[in-house]
Protein backbone atom coordinates (compact mmCIF):
# COMPACT_ATOMS: atom_id res chain seq x y z
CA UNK A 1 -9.59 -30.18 -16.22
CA UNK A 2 -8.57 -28.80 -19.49
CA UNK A 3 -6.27 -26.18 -20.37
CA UNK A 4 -8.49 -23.60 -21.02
CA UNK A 5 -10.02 -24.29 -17.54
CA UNK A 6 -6.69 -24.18 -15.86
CA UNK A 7 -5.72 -20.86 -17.62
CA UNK A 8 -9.17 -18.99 -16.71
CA UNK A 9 -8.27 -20.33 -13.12
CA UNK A 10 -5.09 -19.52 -13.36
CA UNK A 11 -5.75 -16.27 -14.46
CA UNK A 12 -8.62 -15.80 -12.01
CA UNK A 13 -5.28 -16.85 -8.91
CA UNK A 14 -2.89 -14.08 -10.40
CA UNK A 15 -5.86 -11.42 -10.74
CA UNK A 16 -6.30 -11.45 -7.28
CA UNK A 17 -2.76 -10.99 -6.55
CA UNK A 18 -2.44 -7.41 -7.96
CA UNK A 19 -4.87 -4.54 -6.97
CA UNK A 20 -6.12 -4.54 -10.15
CA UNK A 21 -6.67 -5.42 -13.18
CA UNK A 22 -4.79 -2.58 -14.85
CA UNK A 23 -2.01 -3.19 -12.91
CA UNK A 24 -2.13 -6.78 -14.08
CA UNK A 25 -2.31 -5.80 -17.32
CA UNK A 26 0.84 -2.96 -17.17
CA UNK A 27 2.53 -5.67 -15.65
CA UNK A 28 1.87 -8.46 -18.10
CA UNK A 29 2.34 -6.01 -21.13
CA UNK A 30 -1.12 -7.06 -22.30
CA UNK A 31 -4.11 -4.59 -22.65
CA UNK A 32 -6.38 -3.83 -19.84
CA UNK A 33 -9.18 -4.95 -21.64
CA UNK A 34 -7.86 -7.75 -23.71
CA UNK A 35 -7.45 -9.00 -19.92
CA UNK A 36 -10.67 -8.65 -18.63
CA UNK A 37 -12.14 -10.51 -21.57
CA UNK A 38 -10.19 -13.12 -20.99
CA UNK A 39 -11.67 -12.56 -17.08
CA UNK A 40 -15.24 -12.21 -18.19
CA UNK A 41 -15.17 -15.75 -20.48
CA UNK A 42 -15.50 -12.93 -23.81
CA UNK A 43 -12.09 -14.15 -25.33
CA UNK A 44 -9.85 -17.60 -24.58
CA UNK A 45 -6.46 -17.25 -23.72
CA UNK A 46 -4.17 -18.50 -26.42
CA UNK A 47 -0.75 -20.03 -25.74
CA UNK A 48 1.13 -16.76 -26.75
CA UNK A 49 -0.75 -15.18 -24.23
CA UNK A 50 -0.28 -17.85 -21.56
CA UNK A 51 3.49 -17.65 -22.41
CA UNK A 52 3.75 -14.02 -22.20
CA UNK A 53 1.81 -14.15 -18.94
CA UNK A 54 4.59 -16.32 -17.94
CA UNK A 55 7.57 -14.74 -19.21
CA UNK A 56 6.50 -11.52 -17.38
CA UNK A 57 5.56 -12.58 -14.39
CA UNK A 58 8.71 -14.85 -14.00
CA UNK A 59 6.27 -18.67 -14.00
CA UNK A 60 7.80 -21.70 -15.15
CA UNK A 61 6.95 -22.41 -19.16
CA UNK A 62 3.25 -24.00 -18.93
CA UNK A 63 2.12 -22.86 -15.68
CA UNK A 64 -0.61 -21.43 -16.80
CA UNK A 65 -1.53 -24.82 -18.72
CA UNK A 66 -2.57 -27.12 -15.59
CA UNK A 67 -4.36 -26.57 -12.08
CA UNK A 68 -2.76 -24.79 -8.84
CA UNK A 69 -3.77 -24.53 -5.70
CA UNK A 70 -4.37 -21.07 -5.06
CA UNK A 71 -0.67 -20.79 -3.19
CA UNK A 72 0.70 -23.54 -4.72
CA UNK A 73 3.63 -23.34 -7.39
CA UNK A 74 3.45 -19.62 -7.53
CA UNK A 75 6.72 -18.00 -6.68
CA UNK A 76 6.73 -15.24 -4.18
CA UNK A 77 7.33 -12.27 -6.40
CA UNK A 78 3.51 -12.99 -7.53
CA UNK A 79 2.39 -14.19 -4.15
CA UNK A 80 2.14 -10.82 -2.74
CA UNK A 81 0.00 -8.22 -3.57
CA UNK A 82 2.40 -6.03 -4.60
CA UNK A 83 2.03 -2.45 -2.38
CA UNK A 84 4.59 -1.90 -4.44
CA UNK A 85 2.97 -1.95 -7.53
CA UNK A 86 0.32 0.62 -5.64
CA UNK A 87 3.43 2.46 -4.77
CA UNK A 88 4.77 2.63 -8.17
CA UNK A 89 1.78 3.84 -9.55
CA UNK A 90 2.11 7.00 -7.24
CA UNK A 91 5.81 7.89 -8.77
CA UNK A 92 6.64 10.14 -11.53
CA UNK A 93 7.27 7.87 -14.75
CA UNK A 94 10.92 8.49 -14.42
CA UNK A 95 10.97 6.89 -11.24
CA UNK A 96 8.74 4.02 -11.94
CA UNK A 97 11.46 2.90 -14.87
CA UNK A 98 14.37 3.11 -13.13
CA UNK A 99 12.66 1.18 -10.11
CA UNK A 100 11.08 -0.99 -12.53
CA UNK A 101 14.94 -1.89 -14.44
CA UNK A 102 16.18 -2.20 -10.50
CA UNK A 103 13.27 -4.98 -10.13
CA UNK A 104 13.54 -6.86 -13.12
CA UNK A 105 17.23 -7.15 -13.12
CA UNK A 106 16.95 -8.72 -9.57
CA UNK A 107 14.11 -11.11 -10.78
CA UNK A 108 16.77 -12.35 -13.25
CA UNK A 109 19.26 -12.32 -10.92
CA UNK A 110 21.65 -10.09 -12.48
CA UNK A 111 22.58 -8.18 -9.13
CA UNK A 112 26.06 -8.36 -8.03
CA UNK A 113 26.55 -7.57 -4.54
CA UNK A 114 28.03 -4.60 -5.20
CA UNK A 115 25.32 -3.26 -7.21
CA UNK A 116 23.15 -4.22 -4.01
CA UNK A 117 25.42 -2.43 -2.04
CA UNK A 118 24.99 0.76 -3.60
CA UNK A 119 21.35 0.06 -4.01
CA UNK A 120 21.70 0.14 -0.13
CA UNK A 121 23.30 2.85 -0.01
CA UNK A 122 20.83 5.13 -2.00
CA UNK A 123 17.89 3.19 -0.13
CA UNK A 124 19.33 4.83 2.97
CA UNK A 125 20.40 8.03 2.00
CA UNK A 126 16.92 8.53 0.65
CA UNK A 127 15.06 7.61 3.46
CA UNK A 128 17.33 10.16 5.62
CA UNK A 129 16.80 13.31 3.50
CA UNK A 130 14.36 14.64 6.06
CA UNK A 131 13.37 16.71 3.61
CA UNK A 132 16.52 18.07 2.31
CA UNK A 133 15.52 17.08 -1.40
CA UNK A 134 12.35 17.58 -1.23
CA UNK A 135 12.43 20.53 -3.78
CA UNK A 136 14.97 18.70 -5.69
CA UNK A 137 12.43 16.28 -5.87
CA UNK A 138 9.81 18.26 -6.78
CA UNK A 139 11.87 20.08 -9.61
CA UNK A 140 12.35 16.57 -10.94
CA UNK A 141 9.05 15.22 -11.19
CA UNK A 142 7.37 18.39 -12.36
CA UNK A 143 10.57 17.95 -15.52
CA UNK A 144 9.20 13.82 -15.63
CA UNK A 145 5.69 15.88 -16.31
CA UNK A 146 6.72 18.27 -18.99
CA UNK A 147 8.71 16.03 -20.76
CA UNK A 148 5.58 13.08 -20.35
C-alpha cells in the first residue's frame, strides 16, 4: 500500500471517530471542506497536512503514512467518539475555550495534581448547583453572545 492509500484510509479511520466531519475539521484546524475533498478522492493529502493531522490529534509523527487496523495504534483520546466534542459544540464559545485549554493541557500532560485537584473541585461544585447558578449562567452566556 502506498502512502497516499494509507492516508485516505487513515483519514477514512479518524472520520468515523468524530460525529462529523466539521467537528473533524474544528478539531484538526483544517477547513471543513478542504477535508472532505480529501474524503471524496477531489484533493491528496500532502505531508503538511498529514503532520498537522497528527500534531492535533496527538498521533505519533507518520501515522498517517502507513496502514492501521481500524483500532490499532490509535491512542484513546481519538478512539472514542468524542460526546464530548457533541457536548462542546452545545457551550457558549467562552466555555468551549476554557474546556478546550483544560483538554489540551492534559493531552500534553502539563497537569499537576493540584491543578487536577481543583479541576475536581469545580467539576463537583458544578454539578451540585441544583440550579443555584443557573441565571448566573445564563447572564454569562448571553455576555459570550454579545461579545461573539
Amino acid at each position: 500500500m502506498d502512502v497516499r492509500q494509507a492516508r485516505t484510509e487513515n483519514l477514512e479511520t479518524l472520520l468515523r471517530r468524530y460525529p462529523s466531519l466539521r467537528v473533524f475539521a474544528e478539531r484538526t484546524e483544517l477547513a471543513s471542506s478542504h477535508v472532505s475533498q480529501m474524503k471524496n478522492g477531489v484533493r491528496r493529502m500532502g505531508d503538511e497536512v498529514a503532520r498537522r493531522i497528527e500534531a492535533q490529534l496527538g498521533l505519533p509523527h507518520g501515522w498517517m503514512d502507513h496502514p492501521h487496523g481500524i483500532e490499532e495504534d490509535t491512542p484513546a483520546a481519538t478512539a472514542t467518539p468524542s460526546s464530548l466534542d457533541q457536548r462542546l459544540l452545545q457551550t457558549s464559545p467562552r466555555a468551549r475555550r476554557a474546556l478546550e485549554q483544560i483538554v489540551r493541557a492534559a493531552e500534553e500532560g502539563r497537569l499537576s495534581e493540584i491543578d487536577l485537584e481543583l479541576i475536581q473541585q469545580i467539576a463537583t461544585r458544578l454539578a451540585s448547583s441544583n440550579g443555584k447558578y443557573d441565571r448566573l449562567r445564563l447572564r454569562a452566556r448571553d455576555g459570550d453572545r454579545a461579545a461573539d
